[in-house]
PDB file of N, CA and C in Angstrom:
ATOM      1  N   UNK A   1      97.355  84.799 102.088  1.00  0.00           N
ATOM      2  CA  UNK A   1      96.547  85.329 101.017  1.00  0.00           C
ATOM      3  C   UNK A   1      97.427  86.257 100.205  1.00  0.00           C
ATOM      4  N   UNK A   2      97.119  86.140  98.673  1.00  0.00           N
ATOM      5  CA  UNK A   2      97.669  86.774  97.955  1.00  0.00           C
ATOM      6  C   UNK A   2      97.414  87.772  97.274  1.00  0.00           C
ATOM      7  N   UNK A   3      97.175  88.643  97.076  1.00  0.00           N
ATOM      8  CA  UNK A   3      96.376  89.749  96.532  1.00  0.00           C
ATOM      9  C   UNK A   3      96.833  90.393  95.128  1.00  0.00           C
ATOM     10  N   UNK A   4      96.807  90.323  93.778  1.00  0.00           N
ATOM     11  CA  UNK A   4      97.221  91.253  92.930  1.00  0.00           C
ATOM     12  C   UNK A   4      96.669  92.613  92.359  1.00  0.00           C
ATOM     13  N   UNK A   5      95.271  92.315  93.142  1.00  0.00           N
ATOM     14  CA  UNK A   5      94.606  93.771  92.573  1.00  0.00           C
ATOM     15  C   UNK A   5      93.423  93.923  93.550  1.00  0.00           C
ATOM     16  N   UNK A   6      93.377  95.030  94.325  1.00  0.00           N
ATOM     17  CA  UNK A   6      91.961  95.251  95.035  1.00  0.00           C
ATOM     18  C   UNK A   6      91.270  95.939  94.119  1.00  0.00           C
ATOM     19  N   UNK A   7      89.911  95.746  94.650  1.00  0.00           N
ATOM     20  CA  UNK A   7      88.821  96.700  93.619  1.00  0.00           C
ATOM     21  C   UNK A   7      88.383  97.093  95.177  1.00  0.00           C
ATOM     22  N   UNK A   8      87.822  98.266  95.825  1.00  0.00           N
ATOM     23  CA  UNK A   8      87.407  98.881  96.461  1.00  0.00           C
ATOM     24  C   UNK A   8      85.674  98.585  96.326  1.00  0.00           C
ATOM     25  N   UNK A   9      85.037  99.614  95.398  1.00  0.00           N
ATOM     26  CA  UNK A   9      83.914  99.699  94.649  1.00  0.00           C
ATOM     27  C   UNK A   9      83.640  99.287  93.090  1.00  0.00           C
ATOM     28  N   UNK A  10      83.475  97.912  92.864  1.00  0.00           N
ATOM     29  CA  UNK A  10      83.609  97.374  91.396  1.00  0.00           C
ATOM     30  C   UNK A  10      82.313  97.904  90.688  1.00  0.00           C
ATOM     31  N   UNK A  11      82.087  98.169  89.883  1.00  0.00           N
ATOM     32  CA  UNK A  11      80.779  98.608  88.591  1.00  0.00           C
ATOM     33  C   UNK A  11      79.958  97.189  88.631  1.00  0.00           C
ATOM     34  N   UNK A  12      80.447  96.123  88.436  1.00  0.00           N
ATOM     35  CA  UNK A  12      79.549  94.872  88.152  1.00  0.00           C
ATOM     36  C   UNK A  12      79.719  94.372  89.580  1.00  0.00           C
ATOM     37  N   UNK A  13      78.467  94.140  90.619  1.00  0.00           N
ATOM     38  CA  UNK A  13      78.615  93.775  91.913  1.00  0.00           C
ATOM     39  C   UNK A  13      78.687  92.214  91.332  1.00  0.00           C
ATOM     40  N   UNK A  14      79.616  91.333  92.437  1.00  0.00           N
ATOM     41  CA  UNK A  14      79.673  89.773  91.692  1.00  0.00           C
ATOM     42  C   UNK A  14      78.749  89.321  93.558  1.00  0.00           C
ATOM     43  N   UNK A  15      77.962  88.305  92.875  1.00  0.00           N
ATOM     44  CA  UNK A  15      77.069  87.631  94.060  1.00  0.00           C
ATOM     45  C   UNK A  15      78.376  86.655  94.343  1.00  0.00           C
ATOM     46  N   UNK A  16      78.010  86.784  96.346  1.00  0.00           N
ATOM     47  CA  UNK A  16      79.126  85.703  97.185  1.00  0.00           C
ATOM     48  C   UNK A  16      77.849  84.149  97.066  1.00  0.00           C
ATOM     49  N   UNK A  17      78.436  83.022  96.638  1.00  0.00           N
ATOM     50  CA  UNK A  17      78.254  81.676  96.600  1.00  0.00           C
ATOM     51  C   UNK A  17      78.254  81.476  98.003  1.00  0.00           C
ATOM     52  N   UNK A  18      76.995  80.595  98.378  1.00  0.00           N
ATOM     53  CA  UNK A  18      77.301  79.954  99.345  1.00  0.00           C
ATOM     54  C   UNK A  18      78.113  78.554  99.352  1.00  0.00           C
ATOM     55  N   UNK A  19      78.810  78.193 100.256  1.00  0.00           N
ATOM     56  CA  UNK A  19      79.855  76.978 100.394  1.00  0.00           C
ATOM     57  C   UNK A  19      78.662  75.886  99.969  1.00  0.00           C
ATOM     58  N   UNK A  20      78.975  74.764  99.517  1.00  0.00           N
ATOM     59  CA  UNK A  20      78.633  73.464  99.185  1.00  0.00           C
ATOM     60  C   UNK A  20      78.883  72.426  99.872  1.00  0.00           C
ATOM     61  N   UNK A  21      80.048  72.374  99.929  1.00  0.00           N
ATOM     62  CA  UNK A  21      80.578  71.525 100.780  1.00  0.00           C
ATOM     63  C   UNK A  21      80.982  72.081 102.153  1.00  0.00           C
ATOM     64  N   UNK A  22      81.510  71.058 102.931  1.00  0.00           N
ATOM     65  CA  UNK A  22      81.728  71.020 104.686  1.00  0.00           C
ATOM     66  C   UNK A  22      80.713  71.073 105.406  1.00  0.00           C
ATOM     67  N   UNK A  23      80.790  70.887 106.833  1.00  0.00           N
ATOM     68  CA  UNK A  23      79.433  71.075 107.511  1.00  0.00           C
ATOM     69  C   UNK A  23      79.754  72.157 108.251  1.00  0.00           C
ATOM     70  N   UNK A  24      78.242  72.648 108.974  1.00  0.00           N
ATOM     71  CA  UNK A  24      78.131  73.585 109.943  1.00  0.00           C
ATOM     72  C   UNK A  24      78.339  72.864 110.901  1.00  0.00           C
ATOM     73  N   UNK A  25      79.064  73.963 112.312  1.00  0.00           N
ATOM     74  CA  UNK A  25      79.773  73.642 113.577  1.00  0.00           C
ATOM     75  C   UNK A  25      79.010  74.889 114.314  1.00  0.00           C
ATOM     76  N   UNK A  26      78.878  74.361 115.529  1.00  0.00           N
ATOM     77  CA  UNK A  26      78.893  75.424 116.419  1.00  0.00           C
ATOM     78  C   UNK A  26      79.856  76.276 117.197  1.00  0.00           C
ATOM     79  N   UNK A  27      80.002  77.221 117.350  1.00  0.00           N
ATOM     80  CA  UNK A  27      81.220  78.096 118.115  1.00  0.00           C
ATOM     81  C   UNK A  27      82.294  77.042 119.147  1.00  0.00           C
ATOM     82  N   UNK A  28      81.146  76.207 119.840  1.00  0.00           N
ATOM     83  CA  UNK A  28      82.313  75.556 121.025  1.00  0.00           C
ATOM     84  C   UNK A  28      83.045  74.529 120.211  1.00  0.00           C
ATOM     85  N   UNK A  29      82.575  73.700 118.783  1.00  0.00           N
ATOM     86  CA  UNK A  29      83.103  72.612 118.233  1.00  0.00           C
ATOM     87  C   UNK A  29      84.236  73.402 117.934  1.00  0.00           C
ATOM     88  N   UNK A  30      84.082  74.406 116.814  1.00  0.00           N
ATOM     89  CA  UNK A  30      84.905  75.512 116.237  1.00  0.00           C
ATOM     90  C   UNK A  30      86.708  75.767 117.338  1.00  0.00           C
ATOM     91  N   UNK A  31      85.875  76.496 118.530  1.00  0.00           N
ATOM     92  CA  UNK A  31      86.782  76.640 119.372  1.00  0.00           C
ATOM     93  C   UNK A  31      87.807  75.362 119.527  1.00  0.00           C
ATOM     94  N   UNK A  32      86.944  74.389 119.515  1.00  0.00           N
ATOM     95  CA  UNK A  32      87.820  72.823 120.562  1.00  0.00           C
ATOM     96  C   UNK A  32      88.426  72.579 119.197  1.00  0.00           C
ATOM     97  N   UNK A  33      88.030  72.240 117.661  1.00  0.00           N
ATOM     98  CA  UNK A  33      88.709  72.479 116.790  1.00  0.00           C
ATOM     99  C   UNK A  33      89.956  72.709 116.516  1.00  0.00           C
ATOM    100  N   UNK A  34      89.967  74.579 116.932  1.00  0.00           N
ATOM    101  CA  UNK A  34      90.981  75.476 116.535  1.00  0.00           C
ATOM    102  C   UNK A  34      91.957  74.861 118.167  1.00  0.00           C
ATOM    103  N   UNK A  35      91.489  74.742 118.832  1.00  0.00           N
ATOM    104  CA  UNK A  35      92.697  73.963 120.272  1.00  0.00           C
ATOM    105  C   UNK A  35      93.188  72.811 119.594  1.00  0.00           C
ATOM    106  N   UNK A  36      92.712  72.100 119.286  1.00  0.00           N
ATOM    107  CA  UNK A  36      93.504  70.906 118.665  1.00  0.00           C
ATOM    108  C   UNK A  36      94.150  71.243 117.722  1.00  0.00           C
ATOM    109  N   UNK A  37      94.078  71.859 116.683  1.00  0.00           N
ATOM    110  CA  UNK A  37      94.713  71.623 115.219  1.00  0.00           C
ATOM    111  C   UNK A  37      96.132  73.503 115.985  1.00  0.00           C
ATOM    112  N   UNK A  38      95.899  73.833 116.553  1.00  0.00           N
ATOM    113  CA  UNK A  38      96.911  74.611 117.270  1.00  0.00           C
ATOM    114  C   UNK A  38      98.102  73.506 118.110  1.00  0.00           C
ATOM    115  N   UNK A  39      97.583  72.776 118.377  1.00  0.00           N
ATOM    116  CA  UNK A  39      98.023  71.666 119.590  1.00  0.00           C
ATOM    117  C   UNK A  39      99.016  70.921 118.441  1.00  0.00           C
ATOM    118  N   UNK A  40      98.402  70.488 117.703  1.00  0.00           N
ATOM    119  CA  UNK A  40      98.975  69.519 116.555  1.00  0.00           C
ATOM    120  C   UNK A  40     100.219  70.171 115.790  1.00  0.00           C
ATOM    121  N   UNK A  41     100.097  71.111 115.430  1.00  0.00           N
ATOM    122  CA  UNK A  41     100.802  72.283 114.827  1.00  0.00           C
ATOM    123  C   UNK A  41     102.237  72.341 115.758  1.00  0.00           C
ATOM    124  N   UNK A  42     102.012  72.733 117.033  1.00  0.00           N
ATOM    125  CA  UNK A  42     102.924  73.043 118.122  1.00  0.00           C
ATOM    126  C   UNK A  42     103.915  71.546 118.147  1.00  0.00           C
ATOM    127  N   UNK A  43     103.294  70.640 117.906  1.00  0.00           N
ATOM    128  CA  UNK A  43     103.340  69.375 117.888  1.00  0.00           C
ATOM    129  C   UNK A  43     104.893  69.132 116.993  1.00  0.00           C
ATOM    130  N   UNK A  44     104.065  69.244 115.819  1.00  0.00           N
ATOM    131  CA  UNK A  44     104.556  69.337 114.658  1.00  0.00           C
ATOM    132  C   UNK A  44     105.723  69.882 114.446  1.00  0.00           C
ATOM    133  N   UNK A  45     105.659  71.008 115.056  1.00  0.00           N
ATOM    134  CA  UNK A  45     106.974  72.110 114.982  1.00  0.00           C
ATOM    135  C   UNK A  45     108.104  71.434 115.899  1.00  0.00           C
ATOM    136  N   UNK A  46     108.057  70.743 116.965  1.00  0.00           N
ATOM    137  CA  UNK A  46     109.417  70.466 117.805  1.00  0.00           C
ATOM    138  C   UNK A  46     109.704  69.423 117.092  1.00  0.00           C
ATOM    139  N   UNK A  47     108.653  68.379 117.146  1.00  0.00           N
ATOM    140  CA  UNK A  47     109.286  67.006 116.545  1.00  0.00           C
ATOM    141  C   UNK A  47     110.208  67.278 114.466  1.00  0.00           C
ATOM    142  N   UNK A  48     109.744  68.210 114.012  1.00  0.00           N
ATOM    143  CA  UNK A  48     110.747  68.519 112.953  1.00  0.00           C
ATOM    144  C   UNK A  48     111.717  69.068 113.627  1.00  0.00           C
ATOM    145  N   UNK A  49     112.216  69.174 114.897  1.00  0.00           N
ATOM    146  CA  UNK A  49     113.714  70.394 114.738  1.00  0.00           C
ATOM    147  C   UNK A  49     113.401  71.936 114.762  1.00  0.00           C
ATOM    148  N   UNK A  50     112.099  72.597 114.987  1.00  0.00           N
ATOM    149  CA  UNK A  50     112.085  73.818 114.853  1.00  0.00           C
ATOM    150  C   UNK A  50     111.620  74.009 115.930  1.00  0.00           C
ATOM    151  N   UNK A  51     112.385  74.490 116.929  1.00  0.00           N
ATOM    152  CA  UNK A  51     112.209  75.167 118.433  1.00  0.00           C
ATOM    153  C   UNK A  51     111.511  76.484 118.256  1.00  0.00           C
ATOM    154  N   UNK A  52     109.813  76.666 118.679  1.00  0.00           N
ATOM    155  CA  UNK A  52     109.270  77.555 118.667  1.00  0.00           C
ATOM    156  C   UNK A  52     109.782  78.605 119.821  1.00  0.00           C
ATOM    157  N   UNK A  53     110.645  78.888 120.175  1.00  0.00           N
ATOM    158  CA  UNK A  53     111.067  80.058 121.022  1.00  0.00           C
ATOM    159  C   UNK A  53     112.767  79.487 121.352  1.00  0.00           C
TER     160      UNK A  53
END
């Protein structure tokens, strides 16, 4: 994330949008999710040549 300017307390409050798209998951999908796409990643990293440790 990139940040160029925080506002703390802004004068014009802006309403948060709810998402449109994607679906809802439950915590354990979420979890098994974030294990795989971690898994894949780790994956990813040796088979290019980049020895994670």
């Amino acid at each position: 994330m990139l940040c160029t300017k925080i506002i703390m307390n802004p004068n014009d409050k802006q309403e948060i949008k709810t998402p449109e798209k994607g679906k809802v998951v439950s915590k354990e999908e979420y979890n098994l999710l974030i294990s795989e796409k971690m898994e894949e990643y780790r994956n990813n990293r040796v088979r290019n040549g980049i020895n994670p440790r």
